[in-house]
Protein backbone atom coordinates (compact mmCIF):
# COMPACT_ATOMS: atom_id res chain seq x y z
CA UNK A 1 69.65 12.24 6.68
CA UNK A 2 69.49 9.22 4.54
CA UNK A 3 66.59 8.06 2.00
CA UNK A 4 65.87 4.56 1.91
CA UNK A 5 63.46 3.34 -1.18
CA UNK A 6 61.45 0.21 -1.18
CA UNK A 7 64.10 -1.45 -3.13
CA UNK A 8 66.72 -0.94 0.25
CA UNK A 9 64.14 -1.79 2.43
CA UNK A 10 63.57 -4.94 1.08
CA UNK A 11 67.27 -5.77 1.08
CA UNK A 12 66.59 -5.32 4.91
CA UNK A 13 63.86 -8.21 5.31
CA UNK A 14 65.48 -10.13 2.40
CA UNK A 15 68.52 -12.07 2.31
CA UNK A 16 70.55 -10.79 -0.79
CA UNK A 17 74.17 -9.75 -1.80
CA UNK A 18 74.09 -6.17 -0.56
CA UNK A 19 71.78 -7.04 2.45
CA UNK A 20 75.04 -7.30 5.07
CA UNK A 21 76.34 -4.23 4.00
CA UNK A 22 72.71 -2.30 3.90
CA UNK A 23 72.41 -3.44 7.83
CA UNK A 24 75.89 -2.04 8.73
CA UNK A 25 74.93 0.93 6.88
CA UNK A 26 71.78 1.61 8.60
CA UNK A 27 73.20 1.18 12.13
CA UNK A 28 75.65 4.08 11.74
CA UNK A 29 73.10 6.17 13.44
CA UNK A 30 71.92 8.97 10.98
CA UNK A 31 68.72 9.78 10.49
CA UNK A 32 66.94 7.90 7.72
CA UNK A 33 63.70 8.39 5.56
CA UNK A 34 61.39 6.71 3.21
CA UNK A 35 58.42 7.37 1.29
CA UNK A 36 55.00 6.56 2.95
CA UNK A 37 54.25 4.50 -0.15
CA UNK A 38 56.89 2.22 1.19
CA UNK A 39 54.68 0.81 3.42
CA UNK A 40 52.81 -0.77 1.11
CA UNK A 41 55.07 -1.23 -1.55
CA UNK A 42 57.62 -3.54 0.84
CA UNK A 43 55.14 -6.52 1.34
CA UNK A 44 54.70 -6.07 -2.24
CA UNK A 45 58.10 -6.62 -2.81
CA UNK A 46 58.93 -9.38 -0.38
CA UNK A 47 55.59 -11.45 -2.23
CA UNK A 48 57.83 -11.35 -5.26
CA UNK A 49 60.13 -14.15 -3.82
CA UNK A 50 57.57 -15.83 -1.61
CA UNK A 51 54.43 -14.94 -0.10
CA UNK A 52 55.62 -16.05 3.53
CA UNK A 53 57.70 -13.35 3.83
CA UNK A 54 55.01 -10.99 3.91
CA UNK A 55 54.01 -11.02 7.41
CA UNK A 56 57.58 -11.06 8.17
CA UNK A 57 57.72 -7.40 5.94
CA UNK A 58 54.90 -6.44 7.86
CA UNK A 59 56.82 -6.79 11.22
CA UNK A 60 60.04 -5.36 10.04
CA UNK A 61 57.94 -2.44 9.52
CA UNK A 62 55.90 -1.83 12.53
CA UNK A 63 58.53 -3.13 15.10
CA UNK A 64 62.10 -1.88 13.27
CA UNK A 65 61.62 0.17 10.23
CA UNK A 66 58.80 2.49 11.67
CA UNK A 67 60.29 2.70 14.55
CA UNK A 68 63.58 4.72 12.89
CA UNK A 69 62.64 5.99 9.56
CA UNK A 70 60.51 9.14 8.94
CA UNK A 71 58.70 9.88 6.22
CA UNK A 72 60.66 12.13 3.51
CA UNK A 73 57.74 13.99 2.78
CA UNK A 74 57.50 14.89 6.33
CA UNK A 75 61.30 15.85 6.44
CA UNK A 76 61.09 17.72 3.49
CA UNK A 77 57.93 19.67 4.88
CA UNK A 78 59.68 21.35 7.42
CA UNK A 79 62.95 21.88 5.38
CA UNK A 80 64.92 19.02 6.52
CA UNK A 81 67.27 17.89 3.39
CA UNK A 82 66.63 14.18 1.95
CA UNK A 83 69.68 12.28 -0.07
CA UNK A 84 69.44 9.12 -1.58
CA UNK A 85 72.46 7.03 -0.43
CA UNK A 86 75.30 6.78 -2.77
């Protein structure tokens, strides 16, 4: 199981050096977790650089992040391990 912060999530909706690399990553097919804070913390994140990319933060969650990441504070309630990528 892999944890994803808001900071990697972002790379996912944004365009930046490590965001290639992030979405090969990602696809491998382990499990992956985030914080639920992340959900409100990504459009945050995304305004930083413009504030049309917020709805478009908004649907990477509901339709593609949501639909594979669990929260880590559900994993970690019933004793599945969380690591931070390295």
């Amino acid at each position: 199981m892999r944890y994803l912060d808001t900071s990697a999530l972002a790379k996912l909706v944004l365009t930046e050096r490590e965001s290639t690399a992030l979405r090969d990553l990602v696809r491998d097919g382990r499990d992956q977790v985030t914080a639920e804070i992340a959900r409100l913390e990504l459009p945050r994140a995304t305004r930083r650089h413009s504030d049309e990319l917020v709805p478009q933060a908004r649907r990477s969650w509901s339709m593609w992040i949501a639909s594979r990441l669990r929260s880590a504070e559900a994993a970690e309630a019933v004793g599945i391990p969380v690591e931070a990528p390295s």
